[in-house]
C-alpha atoms as a PDB file:
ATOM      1  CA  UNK A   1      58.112 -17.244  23.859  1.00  0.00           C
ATOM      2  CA  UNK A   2      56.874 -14.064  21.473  1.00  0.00           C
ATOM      3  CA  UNK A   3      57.683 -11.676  24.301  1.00  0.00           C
ATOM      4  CA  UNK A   4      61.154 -13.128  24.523  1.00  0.00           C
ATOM      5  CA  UNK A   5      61.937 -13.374  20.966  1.00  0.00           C
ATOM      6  CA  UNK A   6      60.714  -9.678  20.712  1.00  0.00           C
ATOM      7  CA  UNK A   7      63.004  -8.398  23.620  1.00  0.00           C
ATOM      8  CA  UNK A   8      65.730 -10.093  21.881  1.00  0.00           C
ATOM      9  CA  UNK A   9      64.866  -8.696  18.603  1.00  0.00           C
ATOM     10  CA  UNK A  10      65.187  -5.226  20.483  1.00  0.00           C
ATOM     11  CA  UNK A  11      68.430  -5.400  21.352  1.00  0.00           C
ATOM     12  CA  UNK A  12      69.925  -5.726  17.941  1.00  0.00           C
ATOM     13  CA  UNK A  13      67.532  -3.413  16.419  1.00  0.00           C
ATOM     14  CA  UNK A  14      68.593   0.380  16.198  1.00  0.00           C
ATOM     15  CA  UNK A  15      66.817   2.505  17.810  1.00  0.00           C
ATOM     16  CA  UNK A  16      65.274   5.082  15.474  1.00  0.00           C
ATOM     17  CA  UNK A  17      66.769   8.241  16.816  1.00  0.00           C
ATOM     18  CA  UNK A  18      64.135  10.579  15.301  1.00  0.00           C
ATOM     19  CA  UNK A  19      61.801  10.928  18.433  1.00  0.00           C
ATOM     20  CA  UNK A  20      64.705  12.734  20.076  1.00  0.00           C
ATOM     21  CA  UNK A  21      65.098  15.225  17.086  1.00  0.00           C
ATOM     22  CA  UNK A  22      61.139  16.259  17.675  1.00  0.00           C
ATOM     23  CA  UNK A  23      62.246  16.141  21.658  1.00  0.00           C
ATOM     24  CA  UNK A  24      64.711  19.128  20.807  1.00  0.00           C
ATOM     25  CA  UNK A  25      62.603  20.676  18.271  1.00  0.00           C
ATOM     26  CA  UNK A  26      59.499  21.006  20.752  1.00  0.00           C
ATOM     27  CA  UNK A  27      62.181  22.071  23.214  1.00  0.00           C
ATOM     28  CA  UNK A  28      63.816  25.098  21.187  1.00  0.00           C
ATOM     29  CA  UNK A  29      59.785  25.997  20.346  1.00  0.00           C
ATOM     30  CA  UNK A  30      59.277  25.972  24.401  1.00  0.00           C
ATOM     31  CA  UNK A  31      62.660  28.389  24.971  1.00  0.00           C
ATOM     32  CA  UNK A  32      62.129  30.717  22.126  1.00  0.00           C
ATOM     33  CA  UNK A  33      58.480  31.147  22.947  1.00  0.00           C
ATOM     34  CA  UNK A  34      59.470  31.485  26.906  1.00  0.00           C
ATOM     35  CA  UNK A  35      62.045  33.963  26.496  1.00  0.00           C
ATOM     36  CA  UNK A  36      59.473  36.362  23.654  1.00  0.00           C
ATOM     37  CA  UNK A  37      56.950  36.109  27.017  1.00  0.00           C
ATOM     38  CA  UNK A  38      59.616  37.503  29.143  1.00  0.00           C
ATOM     39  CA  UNK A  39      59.550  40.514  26.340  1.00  0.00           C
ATOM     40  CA  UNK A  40      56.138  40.424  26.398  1.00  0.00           C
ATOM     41  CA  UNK A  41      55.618  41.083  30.117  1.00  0.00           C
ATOM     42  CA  UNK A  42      57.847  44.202  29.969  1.00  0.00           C
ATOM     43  CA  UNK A  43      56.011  45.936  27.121  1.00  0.00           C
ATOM     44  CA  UNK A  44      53.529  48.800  27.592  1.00  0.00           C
ATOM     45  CA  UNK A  45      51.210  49.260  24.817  1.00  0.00           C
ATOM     46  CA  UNK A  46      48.641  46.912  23.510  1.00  0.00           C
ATOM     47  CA  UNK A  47      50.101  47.146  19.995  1.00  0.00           C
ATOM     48  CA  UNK A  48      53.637  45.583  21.427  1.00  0.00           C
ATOM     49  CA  UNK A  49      51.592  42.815  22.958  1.00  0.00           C
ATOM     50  CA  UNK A  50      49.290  41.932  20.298  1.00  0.00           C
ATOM     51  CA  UNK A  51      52.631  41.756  18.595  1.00  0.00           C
ATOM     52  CA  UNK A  52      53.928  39.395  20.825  1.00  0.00           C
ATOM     53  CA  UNK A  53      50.842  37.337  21.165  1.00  0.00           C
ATOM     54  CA  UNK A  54      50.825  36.369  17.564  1.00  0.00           C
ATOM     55  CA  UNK A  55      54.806  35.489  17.576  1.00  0.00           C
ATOM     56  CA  UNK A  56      54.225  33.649  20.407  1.00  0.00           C
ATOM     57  CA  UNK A  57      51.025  31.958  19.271  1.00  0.00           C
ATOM     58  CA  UNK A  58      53.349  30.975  15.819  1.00  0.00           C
ATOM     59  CA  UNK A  59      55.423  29.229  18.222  1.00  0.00           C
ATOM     60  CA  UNK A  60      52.612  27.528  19.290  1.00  0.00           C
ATOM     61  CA  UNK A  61      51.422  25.641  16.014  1.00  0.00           C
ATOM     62  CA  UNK A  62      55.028  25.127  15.108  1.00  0.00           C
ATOM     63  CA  UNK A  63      54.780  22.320  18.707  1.00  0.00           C
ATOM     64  CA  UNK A  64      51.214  21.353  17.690  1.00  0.00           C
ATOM     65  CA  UNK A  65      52.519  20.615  14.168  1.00  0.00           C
ATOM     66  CA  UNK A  66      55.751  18.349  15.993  1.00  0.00           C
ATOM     67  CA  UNK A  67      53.518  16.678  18.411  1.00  0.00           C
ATOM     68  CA  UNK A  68      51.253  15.418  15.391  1.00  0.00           C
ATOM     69  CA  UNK A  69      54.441  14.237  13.605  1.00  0.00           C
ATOM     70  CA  UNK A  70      55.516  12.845  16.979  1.00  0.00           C
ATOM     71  CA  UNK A  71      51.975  11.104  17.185  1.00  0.00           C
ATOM     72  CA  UNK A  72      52.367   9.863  13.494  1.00  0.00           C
ATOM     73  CA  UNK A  73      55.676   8.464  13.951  1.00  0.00           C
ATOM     74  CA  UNK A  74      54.671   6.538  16.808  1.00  0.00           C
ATOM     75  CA  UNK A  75      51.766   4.313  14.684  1.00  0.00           C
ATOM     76  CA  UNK A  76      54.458   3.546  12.147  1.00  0.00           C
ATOM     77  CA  UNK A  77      57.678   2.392  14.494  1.00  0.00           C
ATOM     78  CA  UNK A  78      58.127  -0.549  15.231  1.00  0.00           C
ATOM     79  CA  UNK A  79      61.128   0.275  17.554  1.00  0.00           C
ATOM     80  CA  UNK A  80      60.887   3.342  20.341  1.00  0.00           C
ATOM     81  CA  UNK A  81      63.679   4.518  22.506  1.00  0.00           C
ATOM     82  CA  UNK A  82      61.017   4.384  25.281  1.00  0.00           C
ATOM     83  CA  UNK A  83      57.359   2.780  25.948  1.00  0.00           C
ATOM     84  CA  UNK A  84      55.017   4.623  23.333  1.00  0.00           C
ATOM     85  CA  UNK A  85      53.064   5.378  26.117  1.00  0.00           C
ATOM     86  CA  UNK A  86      55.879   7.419  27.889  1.00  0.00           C
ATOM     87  CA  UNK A  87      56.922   9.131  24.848  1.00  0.00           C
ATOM     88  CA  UNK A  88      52.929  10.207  24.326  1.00  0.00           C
ATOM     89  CA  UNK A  89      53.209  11.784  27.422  1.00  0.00           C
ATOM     90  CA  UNK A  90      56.493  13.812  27.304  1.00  0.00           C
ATOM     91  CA  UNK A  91      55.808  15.013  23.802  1.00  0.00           C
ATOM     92  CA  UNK A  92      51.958  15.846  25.587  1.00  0.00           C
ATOM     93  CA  UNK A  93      53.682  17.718  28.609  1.00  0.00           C
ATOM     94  CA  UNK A  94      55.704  19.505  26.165  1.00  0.00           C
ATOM     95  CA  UNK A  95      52.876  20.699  24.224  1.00  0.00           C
ATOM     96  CA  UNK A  96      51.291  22.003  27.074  1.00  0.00           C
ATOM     97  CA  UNK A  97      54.192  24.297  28.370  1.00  0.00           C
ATOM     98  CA  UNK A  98      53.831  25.824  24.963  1.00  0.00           C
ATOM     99  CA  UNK A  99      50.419  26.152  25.065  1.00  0.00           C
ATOM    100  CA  UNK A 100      50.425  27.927  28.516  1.00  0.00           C
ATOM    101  CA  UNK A 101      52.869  30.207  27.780  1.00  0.00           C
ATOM    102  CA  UNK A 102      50.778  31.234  24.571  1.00  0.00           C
ATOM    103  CA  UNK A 103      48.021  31.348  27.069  1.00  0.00           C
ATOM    104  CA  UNK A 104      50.092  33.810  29.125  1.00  0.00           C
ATOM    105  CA  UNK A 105      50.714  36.135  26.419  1.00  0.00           C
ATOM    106  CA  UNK A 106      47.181  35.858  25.394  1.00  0.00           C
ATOM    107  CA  UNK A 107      46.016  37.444  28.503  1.00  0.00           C
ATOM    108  CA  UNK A 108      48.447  39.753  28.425  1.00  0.00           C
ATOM    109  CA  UNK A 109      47.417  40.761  24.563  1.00  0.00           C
ATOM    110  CA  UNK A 110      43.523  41.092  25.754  1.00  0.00           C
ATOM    111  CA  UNK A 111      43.801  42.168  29.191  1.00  0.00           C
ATOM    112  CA  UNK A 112      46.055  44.891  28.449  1.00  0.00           C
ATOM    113  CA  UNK A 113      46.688  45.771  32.292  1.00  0.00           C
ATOM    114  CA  UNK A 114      47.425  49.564  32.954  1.00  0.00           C
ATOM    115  CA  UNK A 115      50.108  48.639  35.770  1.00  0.00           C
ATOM    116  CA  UNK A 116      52.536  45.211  35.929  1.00  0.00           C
ATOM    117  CA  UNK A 117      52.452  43.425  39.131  1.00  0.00           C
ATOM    118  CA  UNK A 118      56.113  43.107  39.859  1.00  0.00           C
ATOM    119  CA  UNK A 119      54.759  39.548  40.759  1.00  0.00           C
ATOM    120  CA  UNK A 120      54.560  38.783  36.898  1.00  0.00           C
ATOM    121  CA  UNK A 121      57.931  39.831  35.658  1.00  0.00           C
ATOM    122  CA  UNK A 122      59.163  37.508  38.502  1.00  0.00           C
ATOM    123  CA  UNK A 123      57.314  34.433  37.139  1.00  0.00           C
ATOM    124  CA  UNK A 124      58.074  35.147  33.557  1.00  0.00           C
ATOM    125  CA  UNK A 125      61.824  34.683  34.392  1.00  0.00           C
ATOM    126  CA  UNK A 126      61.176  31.337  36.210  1.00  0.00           C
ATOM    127  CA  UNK A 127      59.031  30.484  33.419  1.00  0.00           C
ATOM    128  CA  UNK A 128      62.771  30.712  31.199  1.00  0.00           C
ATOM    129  CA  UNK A 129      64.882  29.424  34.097  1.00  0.00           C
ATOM    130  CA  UNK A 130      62.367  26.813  33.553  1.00  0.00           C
ATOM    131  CA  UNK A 131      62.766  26.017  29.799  1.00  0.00           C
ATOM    132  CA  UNK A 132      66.187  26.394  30.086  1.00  0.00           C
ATOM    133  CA  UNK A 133      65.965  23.490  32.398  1.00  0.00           C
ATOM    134  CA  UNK A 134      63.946  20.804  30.301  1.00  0.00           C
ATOM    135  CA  UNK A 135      66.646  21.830  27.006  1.00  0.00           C
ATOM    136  CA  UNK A 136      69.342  20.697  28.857  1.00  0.00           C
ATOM    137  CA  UNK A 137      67.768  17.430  29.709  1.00  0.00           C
ATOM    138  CA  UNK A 138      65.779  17.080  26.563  1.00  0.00           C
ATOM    139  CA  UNK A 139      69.872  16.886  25.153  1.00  0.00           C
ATOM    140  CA  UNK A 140      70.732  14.910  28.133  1.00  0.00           C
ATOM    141  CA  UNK A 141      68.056  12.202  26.579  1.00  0.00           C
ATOM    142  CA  UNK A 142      69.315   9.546  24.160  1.00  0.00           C
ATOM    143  CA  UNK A 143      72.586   8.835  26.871  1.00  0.00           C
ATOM    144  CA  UNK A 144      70.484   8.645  29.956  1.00  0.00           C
ATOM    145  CA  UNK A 145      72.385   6.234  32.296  1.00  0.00           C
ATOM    146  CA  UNK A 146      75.274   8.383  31.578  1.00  0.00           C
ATOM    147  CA  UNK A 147      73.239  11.378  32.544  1.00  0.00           C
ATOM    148  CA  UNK A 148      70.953   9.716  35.079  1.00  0.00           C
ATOM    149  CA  UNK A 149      72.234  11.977  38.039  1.00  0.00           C
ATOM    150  CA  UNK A 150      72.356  15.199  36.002  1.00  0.00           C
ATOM    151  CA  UNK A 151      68.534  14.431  34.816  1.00  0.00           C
ATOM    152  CA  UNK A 152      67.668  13.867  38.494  1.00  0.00           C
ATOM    153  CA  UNK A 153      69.205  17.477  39.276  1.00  0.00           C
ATOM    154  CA  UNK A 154      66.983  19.235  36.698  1.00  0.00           C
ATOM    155  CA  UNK A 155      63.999  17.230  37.913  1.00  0.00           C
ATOM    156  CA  UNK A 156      64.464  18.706  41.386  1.00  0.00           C
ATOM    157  CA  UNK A 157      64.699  22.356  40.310  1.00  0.00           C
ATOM    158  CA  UNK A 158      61.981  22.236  38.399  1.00  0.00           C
ATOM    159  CA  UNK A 159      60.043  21.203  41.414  1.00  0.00           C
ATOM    160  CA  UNK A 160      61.973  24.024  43.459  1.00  0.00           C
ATOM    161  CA  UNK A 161      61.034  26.238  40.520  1.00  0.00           C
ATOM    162  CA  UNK A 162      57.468  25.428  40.702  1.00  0.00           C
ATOM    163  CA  UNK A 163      57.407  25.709  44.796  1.00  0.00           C
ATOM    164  CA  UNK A 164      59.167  29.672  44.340  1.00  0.00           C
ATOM    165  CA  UNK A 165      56.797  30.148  41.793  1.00  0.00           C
ATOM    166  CA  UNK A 166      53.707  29.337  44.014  1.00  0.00           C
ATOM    167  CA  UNK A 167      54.981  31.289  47.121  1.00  0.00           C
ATOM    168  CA  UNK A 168      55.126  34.220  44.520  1.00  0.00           C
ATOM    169  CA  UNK A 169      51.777  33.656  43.143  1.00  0.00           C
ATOM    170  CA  UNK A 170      50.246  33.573  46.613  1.00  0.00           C
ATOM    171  CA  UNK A 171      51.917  36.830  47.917  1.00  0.00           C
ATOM    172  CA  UNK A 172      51.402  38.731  45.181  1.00  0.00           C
ATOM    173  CA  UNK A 173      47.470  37.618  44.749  1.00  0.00           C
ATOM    174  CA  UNK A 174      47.594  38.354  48.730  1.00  0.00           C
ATOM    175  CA  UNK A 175      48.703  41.809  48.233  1.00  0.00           C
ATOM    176  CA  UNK A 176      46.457  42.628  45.058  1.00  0.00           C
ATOM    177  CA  UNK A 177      43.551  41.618  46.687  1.00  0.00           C
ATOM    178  CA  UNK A 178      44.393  43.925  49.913  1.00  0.00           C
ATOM    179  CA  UNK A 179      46.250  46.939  47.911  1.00  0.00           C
ATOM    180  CA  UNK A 180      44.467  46.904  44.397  1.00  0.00           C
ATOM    181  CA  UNK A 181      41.436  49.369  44.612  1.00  0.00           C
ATOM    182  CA  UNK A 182      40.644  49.323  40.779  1.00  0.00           C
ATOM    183  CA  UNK A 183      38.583  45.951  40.228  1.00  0.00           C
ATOM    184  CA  UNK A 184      38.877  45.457  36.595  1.00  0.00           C
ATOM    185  CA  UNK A 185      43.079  46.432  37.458  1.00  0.00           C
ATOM    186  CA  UNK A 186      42.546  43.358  40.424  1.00  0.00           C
ATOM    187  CA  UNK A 187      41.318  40.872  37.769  1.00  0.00           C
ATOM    188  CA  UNK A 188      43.271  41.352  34.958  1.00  0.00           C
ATOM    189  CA  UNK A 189      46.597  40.847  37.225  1.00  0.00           C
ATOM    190  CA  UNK A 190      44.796  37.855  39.150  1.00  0.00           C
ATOM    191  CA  UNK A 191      44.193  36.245  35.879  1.00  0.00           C
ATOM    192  CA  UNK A 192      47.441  37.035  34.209  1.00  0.00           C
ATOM    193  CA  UNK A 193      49.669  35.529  37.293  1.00  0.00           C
ATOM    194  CA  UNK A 194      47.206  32.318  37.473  1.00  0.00           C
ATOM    195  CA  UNK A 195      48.074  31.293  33.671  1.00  0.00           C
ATOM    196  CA  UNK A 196      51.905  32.524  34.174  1.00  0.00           C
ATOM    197  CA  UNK A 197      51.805  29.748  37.616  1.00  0.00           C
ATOM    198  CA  UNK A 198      50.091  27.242  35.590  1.00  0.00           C
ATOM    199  CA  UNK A 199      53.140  27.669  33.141  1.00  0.00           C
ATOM    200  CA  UNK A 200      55.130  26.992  36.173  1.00  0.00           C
ATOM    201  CA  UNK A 201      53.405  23.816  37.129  1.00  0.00           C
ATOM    202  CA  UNK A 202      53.501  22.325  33.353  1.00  0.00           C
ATOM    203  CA  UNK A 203      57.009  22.373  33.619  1.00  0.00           C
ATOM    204  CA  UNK A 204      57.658  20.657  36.601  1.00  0.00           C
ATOM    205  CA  UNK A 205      55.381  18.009  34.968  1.00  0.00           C
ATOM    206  CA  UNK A 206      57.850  17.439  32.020  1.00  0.00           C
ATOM    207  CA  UNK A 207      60.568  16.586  34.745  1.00  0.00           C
ATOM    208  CA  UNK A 208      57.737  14.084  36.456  1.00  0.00           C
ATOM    209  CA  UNK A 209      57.993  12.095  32.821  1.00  0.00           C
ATOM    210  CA  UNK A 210      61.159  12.585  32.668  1.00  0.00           C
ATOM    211  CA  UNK A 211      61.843  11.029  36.309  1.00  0.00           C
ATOM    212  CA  UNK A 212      59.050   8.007  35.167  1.00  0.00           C
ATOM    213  CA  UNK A 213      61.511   7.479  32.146  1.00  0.00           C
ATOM    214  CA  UNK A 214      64.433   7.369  34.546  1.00  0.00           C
ATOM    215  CA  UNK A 215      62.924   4.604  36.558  1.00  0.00           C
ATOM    216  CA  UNK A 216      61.890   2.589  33.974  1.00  0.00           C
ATOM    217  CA  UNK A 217      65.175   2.578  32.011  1.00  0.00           C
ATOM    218  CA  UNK A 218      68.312   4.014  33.398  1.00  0.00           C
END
């Protein structure tokens, strides 16, 4: 009887529309800080990338500070566009894009690698392609029967993004470790394309939330 009175309170109650607002805030964070990595992996002196690193790392706490009002808002709704649960876990998979990518230009600030893998510039533009990607259906959102096939369409080049992504992260680690004769040169390069793939794969895990929000309510 409760669980039927609540649905039916539900569908007369407005939905509070501000957990979509953080949505697009966390999103912009996520393509700003994406495209000043892009910048980041075509500089050449530590100086430029130390610079970067702490724009990039401002984007950063801007998400943290959104998730915590996301998590805050979410003990004092009572009505969610989606299961709290599922909104926990987009605003988490959000986060961690933005953390990764800060990650990226971290090792990028610290290594300080002599020489660019060609490898990295070519994951650093996914890694935009990418954010570009989760925008779009970040706006796509509050209407998402309308937008249900659209959504789907993002979700699946995300996952093509991530797959292109790994292919270049294996050839280029592949050729490192065979051309690469300076160790320290081999490591920092490893270790800079392992965070930028990571980046790749927390991406594609935004679109797996999104497709488990699909499925539960479009």
């Amino acid at each position: 009887m409760f669980q039927m009175q609540n649905s039916l309170l539900s569908r007369f109650t407005p939905k509070e529309p501000k957990f979509f607002d953080f949505f697009k805030k966390v999103s912009v964070i996520n393509n700003d800080a994406a495209i000043l990595l892009g910048e980041a992996l075509k500089t050449n002196t530590i100086e430029e990338r130390q610079d970067y690193f702490h724009r990039i790392k401002e984007k950063e706490h801007q998400a943290d500070l959104v998730a915590h009002e996301i998590f805050e808002a979410l003990e004092t709704s009572f009505i969610t566009p989606f299961d709290r649960e599922d909104i926990q876990e987009l605003s988490n998979r959000l986060d961690d894009v933005v953390d990764l990518i800060n990650g990226s230009s971290k090792r990028m600030a610290i290594y300080n690698p002599k020489v660019i893998h060609p490898s990295i510039h070519k994951l650093g533009e996914i890694i935009i392609e990418g954010a570009k990607e989760i925008d779009k259906a970040i706006d796509m959102l509050p209407t998402l029967r309308k937008n249900k096939t659209n959504l789907k369409n993002i979700i699946e080049k995300l996952h093509r993004l991530e797959n292109e992504a790994d292919e270049i992260y294996e050839q280029a680690v592949t050729a490192i470790f065979a051309n690469e004769t300076n160790a320290i040169e081999l490591l920092k390069n490893k270790g800079l394309l392992s965070e930028l793939e990571r980046t790749t794969d927390a991406a594609e895990h935004v679109g797996k939330i999104i497709g488990t929000i699909i499925v539960k309510y479009a």
